[in-house]
Protein backbone atom coordinates (compact mmCIF):
# COMPACT_ATOMS: atom_id res chain seq x y z
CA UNK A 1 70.02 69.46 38.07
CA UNK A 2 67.46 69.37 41.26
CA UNK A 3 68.17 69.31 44.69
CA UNK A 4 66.39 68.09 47.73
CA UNK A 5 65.54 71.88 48.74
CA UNK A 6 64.85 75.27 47.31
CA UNK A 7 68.49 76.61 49.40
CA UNK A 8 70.27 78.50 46.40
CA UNK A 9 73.68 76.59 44.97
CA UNK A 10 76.85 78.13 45.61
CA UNK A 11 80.34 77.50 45.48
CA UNK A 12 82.37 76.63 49.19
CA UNK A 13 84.54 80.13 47.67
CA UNK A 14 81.33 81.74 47.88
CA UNK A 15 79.75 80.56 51.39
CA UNK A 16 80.93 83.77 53.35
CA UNK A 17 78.18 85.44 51.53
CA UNK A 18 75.49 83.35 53.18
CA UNK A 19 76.32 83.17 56.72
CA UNK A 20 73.20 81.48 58.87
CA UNK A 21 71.63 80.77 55.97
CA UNK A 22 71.38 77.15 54.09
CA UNK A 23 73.14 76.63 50.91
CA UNK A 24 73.21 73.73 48.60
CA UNK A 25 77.17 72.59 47.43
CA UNK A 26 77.57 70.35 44.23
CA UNK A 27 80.77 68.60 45.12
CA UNK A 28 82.22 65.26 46.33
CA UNK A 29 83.26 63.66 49.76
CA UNK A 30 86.89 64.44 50.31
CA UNK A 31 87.40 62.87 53.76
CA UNK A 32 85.01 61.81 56.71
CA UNK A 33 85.21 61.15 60.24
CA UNK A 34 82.87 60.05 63.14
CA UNK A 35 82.68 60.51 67.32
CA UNK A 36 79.63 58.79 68.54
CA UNK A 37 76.50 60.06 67.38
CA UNK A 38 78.28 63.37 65.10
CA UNK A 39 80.21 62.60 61.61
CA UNK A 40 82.26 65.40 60.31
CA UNK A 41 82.00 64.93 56.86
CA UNK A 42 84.37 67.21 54.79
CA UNK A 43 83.03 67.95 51.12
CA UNK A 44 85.53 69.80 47.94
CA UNK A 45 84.42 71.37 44.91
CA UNK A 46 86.87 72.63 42.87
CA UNK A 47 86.61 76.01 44.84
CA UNK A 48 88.11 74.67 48.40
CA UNK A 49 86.92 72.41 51.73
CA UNK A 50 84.13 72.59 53.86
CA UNK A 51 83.27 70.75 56.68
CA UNK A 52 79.53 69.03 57.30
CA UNK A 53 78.29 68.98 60.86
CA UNK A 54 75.65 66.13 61.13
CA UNK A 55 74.63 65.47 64.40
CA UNK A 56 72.26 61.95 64.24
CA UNK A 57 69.24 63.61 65.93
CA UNK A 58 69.43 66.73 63.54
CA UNK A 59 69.04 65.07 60.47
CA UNK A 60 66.53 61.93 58.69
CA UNK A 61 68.09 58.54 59.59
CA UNK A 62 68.19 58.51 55.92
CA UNK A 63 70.61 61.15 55.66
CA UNK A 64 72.58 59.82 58.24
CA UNK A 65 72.85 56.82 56.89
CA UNK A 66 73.44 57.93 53.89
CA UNK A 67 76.86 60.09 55.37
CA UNK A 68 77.49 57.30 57.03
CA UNK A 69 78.40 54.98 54.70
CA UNK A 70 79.55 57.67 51.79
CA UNK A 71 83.16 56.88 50.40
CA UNK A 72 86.02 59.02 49.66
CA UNK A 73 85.21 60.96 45.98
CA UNK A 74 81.53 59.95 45.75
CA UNK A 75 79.69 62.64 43.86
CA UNK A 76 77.37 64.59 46.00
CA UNK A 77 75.06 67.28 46.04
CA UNK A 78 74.64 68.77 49.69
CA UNK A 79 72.30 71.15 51.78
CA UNK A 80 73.22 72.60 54.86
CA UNK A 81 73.26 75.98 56.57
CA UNK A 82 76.47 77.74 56.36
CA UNK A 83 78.03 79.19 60.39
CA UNK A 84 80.89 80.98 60.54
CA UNK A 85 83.39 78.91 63.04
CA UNK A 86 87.33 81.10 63.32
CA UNK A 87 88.71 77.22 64.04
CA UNK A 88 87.20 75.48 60.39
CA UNK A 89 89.27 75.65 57.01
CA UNK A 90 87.72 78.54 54.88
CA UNK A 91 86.39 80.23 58.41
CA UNK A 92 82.79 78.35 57.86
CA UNK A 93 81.27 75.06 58.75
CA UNK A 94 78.34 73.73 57.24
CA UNK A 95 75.44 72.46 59.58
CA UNK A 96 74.30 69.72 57.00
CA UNK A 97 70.42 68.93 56.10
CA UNK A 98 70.30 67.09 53.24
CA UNK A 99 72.13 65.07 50.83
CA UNK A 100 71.85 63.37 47.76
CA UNK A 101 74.56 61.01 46.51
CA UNK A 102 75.31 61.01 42.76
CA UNK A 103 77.55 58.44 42.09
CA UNK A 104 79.18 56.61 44.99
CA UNK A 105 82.81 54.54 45.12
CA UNK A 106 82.40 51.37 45.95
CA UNK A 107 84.17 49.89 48.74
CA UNK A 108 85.76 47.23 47.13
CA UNK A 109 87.28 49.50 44.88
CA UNK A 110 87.76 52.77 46.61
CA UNK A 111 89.60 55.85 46.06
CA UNK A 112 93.41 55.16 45.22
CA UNK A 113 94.85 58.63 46.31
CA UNK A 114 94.83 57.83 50.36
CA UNK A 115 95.45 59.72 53.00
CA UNK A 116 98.89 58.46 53.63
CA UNK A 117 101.84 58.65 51.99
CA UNK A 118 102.24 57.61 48.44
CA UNK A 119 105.69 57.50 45.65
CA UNK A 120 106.07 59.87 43.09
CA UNK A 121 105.74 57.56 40.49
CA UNK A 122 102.71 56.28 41.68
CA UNK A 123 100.77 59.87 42.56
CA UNK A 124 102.11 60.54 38.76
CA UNK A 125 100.48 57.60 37.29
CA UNK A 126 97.44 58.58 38.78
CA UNK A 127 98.10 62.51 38.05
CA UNK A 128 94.11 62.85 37.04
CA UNK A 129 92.87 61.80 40.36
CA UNK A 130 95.97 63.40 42.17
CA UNK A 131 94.46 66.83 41.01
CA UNK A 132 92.05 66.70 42.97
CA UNK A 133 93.60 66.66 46.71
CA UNK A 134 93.61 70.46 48.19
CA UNK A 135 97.45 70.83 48.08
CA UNK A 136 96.96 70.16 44.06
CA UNK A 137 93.83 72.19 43.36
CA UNK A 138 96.07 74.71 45.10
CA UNK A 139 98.94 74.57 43.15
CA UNK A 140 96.58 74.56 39.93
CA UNK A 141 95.01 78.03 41.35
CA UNK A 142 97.80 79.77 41.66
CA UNK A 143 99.07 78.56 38.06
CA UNK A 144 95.86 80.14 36.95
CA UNK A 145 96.15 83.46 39.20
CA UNK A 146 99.79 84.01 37.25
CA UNK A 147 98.54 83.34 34.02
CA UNK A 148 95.40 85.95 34.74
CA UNK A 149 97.82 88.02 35.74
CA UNK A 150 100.18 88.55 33.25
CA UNK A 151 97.89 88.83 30.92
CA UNK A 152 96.61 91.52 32.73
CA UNK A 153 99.99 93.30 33.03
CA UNK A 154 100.30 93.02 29.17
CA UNK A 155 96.45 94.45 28.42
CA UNK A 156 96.72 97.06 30.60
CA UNK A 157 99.85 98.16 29.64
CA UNK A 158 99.00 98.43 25.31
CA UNK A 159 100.66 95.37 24.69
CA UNK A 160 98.73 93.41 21.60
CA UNK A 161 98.21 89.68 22.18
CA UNK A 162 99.72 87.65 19.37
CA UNK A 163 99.52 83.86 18.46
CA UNK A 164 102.47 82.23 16.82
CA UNK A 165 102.82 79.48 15.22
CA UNK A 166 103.32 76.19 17.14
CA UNK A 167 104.90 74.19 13.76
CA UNK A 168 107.54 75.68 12.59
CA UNK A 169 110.48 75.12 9.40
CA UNK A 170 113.48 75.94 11.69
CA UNK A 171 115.08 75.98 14.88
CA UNK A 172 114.64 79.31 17.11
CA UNK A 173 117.48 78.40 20.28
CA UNK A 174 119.44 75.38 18.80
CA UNK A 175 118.61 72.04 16.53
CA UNK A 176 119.60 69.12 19.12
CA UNK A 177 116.44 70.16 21.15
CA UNK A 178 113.96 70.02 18.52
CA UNK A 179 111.15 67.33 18.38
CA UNK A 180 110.35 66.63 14.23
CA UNK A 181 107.41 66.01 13.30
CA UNK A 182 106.12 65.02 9.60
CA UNK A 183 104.19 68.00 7.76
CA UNK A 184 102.98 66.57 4.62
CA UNK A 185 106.28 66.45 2.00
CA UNK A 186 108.21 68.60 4.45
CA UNK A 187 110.08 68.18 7.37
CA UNK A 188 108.93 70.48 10.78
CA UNK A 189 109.39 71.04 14.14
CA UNK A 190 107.54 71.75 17.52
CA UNK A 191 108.05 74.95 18.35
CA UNK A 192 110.79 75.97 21.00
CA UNK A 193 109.80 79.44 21.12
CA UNK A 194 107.58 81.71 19.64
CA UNK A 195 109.73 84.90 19.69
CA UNK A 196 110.85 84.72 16.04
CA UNK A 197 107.41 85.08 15.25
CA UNK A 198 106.41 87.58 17.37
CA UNK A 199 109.31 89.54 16.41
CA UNK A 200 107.42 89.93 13.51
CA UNK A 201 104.27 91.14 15.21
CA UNK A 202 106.08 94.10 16.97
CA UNK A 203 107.00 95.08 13.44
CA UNK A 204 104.01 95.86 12.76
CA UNK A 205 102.05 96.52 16.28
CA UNK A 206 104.38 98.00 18.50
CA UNK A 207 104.42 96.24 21.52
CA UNK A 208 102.98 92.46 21.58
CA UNK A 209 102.70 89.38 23.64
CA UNK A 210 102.36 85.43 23.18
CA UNK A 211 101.36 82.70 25.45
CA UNK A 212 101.04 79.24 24.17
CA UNK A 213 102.86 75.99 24.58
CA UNK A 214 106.68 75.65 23.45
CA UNK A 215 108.66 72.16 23.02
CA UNK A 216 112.21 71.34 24.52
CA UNK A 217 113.65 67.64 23.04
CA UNK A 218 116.63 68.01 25.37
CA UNK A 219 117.25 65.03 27.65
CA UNK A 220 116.91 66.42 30.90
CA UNK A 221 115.69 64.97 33.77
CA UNK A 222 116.34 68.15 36.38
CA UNK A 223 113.49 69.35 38.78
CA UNK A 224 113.24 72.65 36.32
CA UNK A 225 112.79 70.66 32.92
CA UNK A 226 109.79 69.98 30.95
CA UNK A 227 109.25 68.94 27.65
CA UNK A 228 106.29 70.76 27.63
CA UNK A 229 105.30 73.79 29.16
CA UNK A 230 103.87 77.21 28.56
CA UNK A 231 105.84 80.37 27.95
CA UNK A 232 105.13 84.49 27.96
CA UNK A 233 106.54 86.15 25.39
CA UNK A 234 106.66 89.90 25.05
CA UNK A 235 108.75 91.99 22.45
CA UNK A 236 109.09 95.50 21.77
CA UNK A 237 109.66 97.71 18.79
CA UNK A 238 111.93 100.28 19.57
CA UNK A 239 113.14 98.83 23.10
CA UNK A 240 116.84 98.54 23.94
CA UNK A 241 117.93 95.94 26.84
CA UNK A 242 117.62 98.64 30.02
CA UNK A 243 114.16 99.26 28.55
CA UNK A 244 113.42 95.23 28.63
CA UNK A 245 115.29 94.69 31.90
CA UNK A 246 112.93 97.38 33.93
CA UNK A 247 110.43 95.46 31.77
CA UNK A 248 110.97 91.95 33.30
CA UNK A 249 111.22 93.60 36.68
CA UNK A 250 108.30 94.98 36.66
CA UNK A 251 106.50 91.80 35.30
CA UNK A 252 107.93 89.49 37.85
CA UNK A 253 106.65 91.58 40.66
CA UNK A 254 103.34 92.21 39.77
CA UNK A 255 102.78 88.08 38.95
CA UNK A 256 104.07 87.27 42.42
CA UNK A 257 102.15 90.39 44.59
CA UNK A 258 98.90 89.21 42.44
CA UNK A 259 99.62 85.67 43.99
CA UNK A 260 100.18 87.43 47.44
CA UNK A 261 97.39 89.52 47.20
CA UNK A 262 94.87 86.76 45.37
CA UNK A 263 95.96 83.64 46.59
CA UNK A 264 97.34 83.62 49.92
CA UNK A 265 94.80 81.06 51.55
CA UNK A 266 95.95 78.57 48.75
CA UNK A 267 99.57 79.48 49.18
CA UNK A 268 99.30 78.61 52.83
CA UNK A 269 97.62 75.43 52.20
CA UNK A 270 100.60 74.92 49.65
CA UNK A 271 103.26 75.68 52.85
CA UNK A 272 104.66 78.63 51.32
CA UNK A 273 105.66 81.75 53.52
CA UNK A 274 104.20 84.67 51.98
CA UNK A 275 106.71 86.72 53.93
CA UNK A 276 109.66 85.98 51.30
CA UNK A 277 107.21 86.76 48.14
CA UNK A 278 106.04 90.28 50.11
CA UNK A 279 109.39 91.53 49.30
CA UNK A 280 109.22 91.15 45.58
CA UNK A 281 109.39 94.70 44.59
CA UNK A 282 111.33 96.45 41.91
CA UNK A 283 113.99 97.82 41.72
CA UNK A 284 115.98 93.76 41.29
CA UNK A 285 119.82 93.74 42.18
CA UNK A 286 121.87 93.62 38.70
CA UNK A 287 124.78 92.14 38.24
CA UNK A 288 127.31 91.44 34.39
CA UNK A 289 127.98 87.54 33.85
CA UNK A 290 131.68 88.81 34.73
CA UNK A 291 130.34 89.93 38.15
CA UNK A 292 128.68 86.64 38.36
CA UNK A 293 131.82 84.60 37.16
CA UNK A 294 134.06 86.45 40.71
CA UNK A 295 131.10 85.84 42.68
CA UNK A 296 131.18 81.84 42.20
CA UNK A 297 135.35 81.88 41.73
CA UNK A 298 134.95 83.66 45.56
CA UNK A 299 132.73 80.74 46.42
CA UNK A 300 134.69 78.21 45.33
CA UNK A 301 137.37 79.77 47.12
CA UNK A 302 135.41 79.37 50.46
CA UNK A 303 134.48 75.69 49.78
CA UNK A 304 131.00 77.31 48.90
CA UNK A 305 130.74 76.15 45.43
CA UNK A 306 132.23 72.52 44.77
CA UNK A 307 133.08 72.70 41.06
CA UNK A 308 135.60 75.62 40.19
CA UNK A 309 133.68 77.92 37.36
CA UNK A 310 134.94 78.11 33.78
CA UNK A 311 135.06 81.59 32.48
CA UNK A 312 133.20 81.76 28.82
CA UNK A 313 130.67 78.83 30.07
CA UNK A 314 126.95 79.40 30.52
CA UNK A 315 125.78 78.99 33.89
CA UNK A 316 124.71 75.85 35.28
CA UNK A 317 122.15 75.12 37.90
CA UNK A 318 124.36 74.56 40.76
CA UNK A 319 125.82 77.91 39.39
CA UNK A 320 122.40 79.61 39.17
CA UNK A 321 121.61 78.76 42.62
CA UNK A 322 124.56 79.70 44.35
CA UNK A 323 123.66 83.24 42.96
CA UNK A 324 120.83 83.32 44.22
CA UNK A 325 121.18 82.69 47.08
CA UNK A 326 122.95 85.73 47.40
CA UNK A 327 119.69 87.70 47.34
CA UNK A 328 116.61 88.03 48.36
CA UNK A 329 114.78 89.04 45.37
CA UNK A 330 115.61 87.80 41.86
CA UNK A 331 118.66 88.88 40.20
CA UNK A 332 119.29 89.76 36.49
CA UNK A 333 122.60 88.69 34.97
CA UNK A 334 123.26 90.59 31.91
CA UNK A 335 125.82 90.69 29.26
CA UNK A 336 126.76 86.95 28.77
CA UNK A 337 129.62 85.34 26.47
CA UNK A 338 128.23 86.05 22.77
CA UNK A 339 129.31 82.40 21.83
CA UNK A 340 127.04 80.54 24.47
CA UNK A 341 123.64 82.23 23.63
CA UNK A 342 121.39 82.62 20.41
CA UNK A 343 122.50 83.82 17.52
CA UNK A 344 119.63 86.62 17.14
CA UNK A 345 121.30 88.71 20.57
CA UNK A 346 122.64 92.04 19.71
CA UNK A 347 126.62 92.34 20.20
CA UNK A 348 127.84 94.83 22.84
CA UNK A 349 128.99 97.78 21.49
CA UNK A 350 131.61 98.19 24.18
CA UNK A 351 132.80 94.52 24.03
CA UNK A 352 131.50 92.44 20.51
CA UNK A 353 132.46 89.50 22.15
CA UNK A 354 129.49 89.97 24.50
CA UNK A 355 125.65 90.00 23.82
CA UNK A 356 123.06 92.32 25.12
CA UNK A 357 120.81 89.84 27.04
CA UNK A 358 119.80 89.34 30.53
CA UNK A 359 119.13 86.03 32.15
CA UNK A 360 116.39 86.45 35.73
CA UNK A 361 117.42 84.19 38.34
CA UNK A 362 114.99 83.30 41.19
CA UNK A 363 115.85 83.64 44.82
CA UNK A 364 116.32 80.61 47.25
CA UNK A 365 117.06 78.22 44.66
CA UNK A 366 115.24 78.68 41.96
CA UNK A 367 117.35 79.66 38.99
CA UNK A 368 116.71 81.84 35.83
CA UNK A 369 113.05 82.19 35.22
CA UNK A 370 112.94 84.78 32.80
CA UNK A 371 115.34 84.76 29.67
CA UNK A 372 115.65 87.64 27.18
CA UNK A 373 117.63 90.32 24.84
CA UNK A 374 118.03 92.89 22.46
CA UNK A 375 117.71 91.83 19.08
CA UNK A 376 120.29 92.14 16.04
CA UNK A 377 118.67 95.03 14.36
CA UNK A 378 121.28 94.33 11.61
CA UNK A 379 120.60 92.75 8.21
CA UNK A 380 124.55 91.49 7.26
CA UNK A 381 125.24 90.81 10.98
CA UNK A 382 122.43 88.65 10.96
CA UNK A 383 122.88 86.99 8.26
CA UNK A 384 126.36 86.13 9.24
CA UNK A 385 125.66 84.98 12.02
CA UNK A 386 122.92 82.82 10.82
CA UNK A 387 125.56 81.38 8.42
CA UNK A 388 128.22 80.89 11.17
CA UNK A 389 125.53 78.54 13.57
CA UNK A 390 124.95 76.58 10.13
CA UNK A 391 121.13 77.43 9.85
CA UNK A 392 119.11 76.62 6.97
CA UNK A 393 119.41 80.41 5.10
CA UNK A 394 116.11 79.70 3.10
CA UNK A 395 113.86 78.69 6.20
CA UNK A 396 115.21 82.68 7.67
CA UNK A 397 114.98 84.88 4.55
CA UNK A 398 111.66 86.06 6.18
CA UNK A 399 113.15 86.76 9.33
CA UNK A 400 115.96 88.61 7.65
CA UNK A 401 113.32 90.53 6.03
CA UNK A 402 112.49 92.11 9.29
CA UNK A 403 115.70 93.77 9.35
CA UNK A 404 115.87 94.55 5.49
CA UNK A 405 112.62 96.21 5.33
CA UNK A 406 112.15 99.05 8.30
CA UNK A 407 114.47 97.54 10.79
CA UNK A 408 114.38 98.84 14.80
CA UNK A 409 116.07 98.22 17.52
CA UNK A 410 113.86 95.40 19.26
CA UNK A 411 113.81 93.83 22.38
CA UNK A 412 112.12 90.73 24.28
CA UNK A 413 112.27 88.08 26.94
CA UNK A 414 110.28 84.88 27.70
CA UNK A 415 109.72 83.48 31.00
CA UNK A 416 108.02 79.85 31.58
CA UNK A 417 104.84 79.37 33.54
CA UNK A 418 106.10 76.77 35.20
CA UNK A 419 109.41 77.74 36.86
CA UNK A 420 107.28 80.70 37.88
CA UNK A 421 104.73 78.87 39.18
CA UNK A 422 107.16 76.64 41.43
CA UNK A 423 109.20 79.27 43.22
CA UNK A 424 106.26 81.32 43.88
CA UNK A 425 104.69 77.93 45.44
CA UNK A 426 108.12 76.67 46.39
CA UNK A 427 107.87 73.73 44.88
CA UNK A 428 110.87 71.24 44.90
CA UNK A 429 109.73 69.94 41.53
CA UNK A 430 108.26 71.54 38.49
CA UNK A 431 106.01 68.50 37.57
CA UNK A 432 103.26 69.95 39.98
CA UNK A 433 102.77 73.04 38.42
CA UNK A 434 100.96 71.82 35.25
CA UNK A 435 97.71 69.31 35.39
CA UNK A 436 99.66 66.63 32.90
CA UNK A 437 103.19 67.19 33.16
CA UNK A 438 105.03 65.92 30.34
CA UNK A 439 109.26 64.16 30.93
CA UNK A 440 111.48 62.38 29.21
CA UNK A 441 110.30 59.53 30.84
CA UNK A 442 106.46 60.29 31.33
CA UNK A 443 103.72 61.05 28.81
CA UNK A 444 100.64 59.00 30.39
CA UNK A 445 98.00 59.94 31.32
């Protein structure tokens, strides 16, 4: 595609590197405004903001014009040279020259994402022009700078990048949260989790990762539920639950200082104080579910928690949360009730009735982000314990296998994108965190 000049394109990331000199910008019109003879025209591209200076008697009255009369989202393609200003967005203003207009809104029918304030369902509805307002196409960067991330942390550290399988003949964490879909003659499922699979993998490569999308049917309409969202997976031959605990730890910190360190300027357009994140550093405060249980029976005592706690329950969120928010970095609970997690977790040794597995709970608010344990490395105690949560036998004889042929202690956690995404953005609400978030009561657009 031509432009008006021979000024080299560039991204608005990118226009530090030509200070007083003119670039040309393939973008759109985010926002405009005018005092007298100067319009301030601000243009996005994906990459950030910039603001146009157009002063009438610098520019043809074409051009002008042209500005002028431009409406919110019209494709352009713009010329200017680039001046670094401290007070502008970005720390550069663009001292316009040319433009050419690509497609423009009409008036009559102009951009529906305003400038003022709009309802959730109605910013929803119109998620695929939503994306594109700065506080979005923030959000969406930082998503990206934690996936990059810990895919990094994986690579770098030997890990082998696996792909599961996303249809699947069984359940992995329980059968009422399954969606069923038809496969042919036999009955399937979305997947829930890949880690079944990628058990499997760790068999045979050591240490492996998955990312891919996962599937929850459950009818929850919380700010930390999805039906759809995208999980990390990583499992280890030979690891025990301290070895996937320092693991997780380790993980968590190096997503959120990559965010610190990467995206800052996007965090700050978000509203997030970096301060809180700066102190994500191992080592993590760790506490036994037992530990956990006094801490909330304390708070109830002091009219800090409203709902007296149930010993032998699983946590809910108001339980999560109250936590912790008794730290300032995230917390791993370990060592929950045997009878309120999956039936793959490895029995304590000291106490049966308990199962090696740690549950990561996110600081102001945010509740358990990361999930994992060690695996039964057993063959009969599997298998019994497959029988006792009435699974289909047949649709696990190869997952048995694992343990009849070469079985090793094994351990693993997952931790979803998107929970991750919103504390480190500090989001109230975990339907910002993906470009098409997916409810129980939303699957358009």
């Amino acid at each position: 595609m031509e432009t008006t000049t021979q000024a080299p394109i560039t991204t608005i990331a990118e226009v530090g590197r030509h200070d007083g000199h003119a670039v040309t910008i393939r973008g759109w019109l985010y926002n405009k405004r005018e005092s007298g003879k100067l319009i301030f025209p601000i243009f996005r591209d994906g990459t950030g903001v910039i603001q146009g200076v157009v002063p009438k008697n610098q520019v043809t009255p074409e051009v002008f014009e042209s500005l002028k009369s431009l409406t919110d989202e019209s494709s352009v393609i713009v010329t200017g040279k680039i001046r670094a200003d401290k007070r502008a967005p970005g720390g550069y203003e663009m001292d316009v020259i040319d433009v050419k207009v690509l497609q423009r809104v009409p008036e009559d029918d102009p951009f529906p994402i305003a400038k003022k304030e709009h309802g959730i369902d109605f910013l929803m509805e119109n998620r695929h022009l939503w994306v594109r307002t700065p506080r979005q196409t923030a959000i969406l960067r930082v998503r990206a700078e934690i996936i990059r991330a810990a895919r990094n942390f994986f690579d770098e550290r030997g890990f082998t990048l696996t792909d599961p399988p996303i249809l699947t003949p069984a359940a992995c964490e329980g059968t009422s949260t399954l969606f069923e879909v038809d496969y042919f003659d036999e009955q399937a499922f979305l997947t829930q989790s890949g880690q079944l699979y990628i058990e499997a993998m760790a068999m045979a490569l050591g240490k492996v990762y998955s990312f891919g999308p996962t599937f929850r049917a459950e009818k929850s309409k919380t700010r930390r539920h999805l039906t759809e969202f995208w999980m990390v997976e990583p499992e280890v031959a030979y690891a025990e639950l301290d070895d996937i605990m320092q693991l997780a730890e380790e993980f968590i910190s190096h997503l959120v200082q990559s965010a610190v360190t990467n995206r800052k300027a996007d965090l700050e357009t978000i509203g997030r104080d970096v301060t809180k994140l700066a102190n994500i550093k191992p080592p993590f405060p760790r506490i036994t579910y037992d530990e956990a249980v006094k801490m909330l029976l304390e708070g109830h005592a002091k009219g800090q928690v409203e709902a007296k706690f149930e010993y032998g329950g699983d946590f809910g969120s108001p339980d999560e949360t109250y936590i912790s928010s008794q730290f300032d970095k995230p917390v791993m609970v370990h060592r929950y009730p045997a009878k309120v997690k999956a039936f793959y977790m490895e029995p304590d040794p000291q106490r049966p009735d308990l199962a090696l597995c740690v549950d990561v709970l996110a600081p102001e608010g945010y509740g358990e982000i990361i999930g994992g344990s060690q695996r039964i490395g057993d063959y009969e105690l599997l298998l019994k314990r497959i029988r006792e949560h009435d699974l289909p036998e047949a649709a696990f004889k190869w997952y048995l296998d694992l343990r009849k042929f070469g079985g090793v202690p094994h351990s693993g956690f997952g931790m979803g994108i998107e929970r991750a995404v919103a504390w480190v953005c500090g989001l109230e609400h975990v339907r910002e965190t993906i470009p098409f978030a997916r409810t129980l009561t939303r699957i358009y657009p």
